[in-house]
Protein backbone atom coordinates (compact mmCIF):
# COMPACT_ATOMS: atom_id res chain seq x y z
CA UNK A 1 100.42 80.96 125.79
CA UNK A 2 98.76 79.61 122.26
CA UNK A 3 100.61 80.46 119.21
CA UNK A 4 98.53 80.59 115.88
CA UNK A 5 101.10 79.66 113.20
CA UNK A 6 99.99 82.19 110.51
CA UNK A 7 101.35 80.87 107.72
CA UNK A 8 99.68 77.33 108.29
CA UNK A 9 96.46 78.82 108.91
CA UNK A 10 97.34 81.46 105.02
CA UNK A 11 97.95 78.35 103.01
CA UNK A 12 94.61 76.55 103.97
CA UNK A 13 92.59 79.52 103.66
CA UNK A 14 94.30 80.50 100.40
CA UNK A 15 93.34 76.51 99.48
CA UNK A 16 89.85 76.47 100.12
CA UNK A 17 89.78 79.81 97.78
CA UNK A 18 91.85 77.77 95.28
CA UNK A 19 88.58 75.45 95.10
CA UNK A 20 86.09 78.51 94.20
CA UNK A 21 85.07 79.80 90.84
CA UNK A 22 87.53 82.48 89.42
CA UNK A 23 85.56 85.51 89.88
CA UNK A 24 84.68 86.98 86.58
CA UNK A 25 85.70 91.07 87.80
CA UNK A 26 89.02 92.55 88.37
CA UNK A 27 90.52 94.48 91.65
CA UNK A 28 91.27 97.86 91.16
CA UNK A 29 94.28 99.25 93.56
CA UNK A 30 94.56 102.86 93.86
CA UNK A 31 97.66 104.61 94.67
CA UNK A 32 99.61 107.71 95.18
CA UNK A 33 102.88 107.66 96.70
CA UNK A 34 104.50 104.21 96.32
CA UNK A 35 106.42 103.35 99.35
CA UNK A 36 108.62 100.25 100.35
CA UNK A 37 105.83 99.19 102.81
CA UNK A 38 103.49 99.80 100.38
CA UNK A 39 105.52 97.92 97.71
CA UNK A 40 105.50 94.77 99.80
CA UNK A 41 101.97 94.93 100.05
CA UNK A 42 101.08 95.32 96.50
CA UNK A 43 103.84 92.45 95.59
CA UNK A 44 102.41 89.80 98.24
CA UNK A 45 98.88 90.89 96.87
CA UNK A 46 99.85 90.10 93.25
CA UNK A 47 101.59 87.05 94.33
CA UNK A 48 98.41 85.50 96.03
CA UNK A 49 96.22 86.99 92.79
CA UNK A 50 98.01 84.90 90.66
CA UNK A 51 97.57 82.19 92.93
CA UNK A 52 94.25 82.92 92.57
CA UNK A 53 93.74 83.35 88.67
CA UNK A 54 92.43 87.06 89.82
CA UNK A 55 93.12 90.22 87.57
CA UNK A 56 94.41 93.19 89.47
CA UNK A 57 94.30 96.75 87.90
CA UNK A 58 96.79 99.15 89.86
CA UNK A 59 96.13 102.89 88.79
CA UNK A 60 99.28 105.05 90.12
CA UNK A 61 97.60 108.23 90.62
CA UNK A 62 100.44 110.62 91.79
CA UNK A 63 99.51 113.45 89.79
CA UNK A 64 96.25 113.73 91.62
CA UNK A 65 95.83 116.83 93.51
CA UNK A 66 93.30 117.51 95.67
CA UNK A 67 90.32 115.27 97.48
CA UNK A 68 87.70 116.30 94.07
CA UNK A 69 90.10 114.54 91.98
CA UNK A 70 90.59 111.47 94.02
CA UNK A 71 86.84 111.11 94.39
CA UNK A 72 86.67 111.28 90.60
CA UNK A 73 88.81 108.64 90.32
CA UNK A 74 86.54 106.22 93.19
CA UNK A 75 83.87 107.08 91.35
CA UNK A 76 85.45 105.92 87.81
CA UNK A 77 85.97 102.46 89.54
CA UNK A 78 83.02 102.95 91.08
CA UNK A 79 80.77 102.76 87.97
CA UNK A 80 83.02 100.30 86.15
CA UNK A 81 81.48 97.07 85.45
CA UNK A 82 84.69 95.41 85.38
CA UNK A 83 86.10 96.58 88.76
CA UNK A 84 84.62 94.17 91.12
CA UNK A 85 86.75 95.33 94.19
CA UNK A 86 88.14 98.54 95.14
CA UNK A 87 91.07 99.17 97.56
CA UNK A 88 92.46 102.56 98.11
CA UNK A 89 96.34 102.70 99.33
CA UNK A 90 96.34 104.17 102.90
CA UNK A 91 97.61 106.49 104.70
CA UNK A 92 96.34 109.14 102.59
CA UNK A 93 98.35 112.16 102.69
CA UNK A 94 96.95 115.71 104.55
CA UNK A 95 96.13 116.80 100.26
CA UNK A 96 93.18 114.38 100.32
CA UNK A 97 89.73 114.56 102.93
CA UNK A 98 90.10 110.76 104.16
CA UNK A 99 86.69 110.32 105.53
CA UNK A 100 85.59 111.97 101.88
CA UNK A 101 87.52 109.53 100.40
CA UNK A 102 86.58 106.15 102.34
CA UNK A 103 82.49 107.04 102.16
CA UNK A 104 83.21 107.14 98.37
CA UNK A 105 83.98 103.50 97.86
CA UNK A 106 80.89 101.74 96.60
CA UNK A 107 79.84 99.33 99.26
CA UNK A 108 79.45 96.49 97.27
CA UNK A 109 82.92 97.01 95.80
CA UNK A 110 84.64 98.06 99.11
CA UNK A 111 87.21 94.97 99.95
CA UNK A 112 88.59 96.17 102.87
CA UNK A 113 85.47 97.78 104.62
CA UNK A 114 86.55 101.31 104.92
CA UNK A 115 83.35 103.06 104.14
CA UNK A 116 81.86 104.20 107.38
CA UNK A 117 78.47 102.16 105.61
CA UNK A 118 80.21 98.87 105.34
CA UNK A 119 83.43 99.10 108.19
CA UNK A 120 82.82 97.36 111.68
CA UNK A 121 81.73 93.22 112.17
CA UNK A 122 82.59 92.67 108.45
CA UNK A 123 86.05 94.60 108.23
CA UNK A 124 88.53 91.88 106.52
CA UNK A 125 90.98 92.09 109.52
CA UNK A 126 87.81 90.84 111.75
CA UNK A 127 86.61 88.16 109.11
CA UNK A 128 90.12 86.83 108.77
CA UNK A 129 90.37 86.51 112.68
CA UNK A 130 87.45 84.84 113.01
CA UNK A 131 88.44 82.35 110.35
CA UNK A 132 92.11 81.81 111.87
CA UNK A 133 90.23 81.02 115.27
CA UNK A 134 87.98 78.72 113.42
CA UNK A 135 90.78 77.40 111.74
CA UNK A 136 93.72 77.01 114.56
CA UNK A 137 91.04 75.86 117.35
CA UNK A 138 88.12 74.30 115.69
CA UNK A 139 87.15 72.51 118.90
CA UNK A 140 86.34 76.19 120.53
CA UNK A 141 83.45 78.14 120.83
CA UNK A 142 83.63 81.77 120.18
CA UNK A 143 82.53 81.39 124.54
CA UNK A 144 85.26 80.01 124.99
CA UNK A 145 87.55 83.26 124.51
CA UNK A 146 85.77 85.60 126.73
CA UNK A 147 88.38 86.49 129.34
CA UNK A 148 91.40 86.00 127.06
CA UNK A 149 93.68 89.25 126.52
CA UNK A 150 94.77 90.25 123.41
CA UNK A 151 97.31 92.91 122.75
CA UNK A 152 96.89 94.99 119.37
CA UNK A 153 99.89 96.66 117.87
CA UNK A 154 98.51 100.42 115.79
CA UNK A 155 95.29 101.82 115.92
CA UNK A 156 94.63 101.85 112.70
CA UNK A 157 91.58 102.00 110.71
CA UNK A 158 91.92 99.07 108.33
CA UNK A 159 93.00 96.26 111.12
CA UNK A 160 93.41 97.82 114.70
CA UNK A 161 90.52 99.53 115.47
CA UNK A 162 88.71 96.77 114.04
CA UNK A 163 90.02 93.99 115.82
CA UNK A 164 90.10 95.84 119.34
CA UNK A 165 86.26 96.44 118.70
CA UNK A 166 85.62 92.81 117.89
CA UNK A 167 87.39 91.30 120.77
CA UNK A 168 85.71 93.43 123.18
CA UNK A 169 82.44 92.62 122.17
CA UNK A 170 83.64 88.58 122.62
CA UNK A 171 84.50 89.66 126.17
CA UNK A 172 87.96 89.72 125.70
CA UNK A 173 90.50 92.08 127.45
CA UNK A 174 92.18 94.57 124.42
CA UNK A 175 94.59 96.76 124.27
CA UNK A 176 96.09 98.75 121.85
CA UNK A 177 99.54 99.63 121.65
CA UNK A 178 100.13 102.86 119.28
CA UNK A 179 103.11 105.59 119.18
């Protein structure tokens, strides 16, 4: 069995983005319900952003009630010229319409590829794949994995789904393990 050391393959990604130009717009993060998981996310996310040179705006939105107000709030970000990236914390809870929600995010400022007009090939978890393959086995065509089997832990929108769709179409055997 191949092992893909992921934190090898993280620090030469991260870089080869070192080496771009700082991008001029900030990231807007919107959340609800701050939890440890969540926490961890947002704190390895602001770690690599200042890594990066990259403003991040987090907008704690706990107060909002109901799916109107949330949209209001995509849309705010939405029409802000300095937001250059939106990312909405997920799960959403049952308060909130999530499909409402994700078809909300401006395409051009949707990072992780959650609107059903910009999700599928070009979903991050897909891209980043693709560029750990490249990466870890640059003497393989993307041939040469047809017939491999992958195992996918959650179902989820943002990275399972995703992924299971993508290695199927490469002719590779999937499955997904969810509770």
């Amino acid at each position: 069995m191949r092992k893909i050391d992921g934190h090898l393959v993280a620090g030469k990604i991260l870089a080869k983005l070192k080496e771009l130009p700082r991008p001029k717009k900030c990231l807007a993060l919107i959340s609800f319900e701050p939890s440890d998981a969540f926490s961890s996310f947002v704190e390895q996310m602001m770690k690599v952003a200042r890594q990066l040179g990259l403003a991040v705006r987090i907008l704690f939105r706990a107060e909002t009630k109901n799916t109107a107000e949330l949209l209001d709030e995509v849309y705010r970000c939405g029409d802000d010229k300095e937001v250059g990236g939106l990312v909405i914390q997920l799960p959403l809870t049952a308060r909130f319409s999530k499909w409402a929600v994700l078809a909300s995010i401006p395409p051009e400022k949707d990072i992780d590829a959650l609107n059903p007009a910009t999700s599928g090939v070009d979903a991050p978890a897909v891209l980043a794949v693709e560029k750990i393959l490249q990466v870890s086995h640059p003497d393989r065509e993307d041939a040469d994995w047809a017939g491999c089997r992958v195992c996918i832990v959650g179902a989820g929108t943002l990275i399972g789904r995703p992924l299971y769709h993508y290695f199927e179409s490469r002719g590779m055997s999937a499955t997904i393990l969810n509770s």
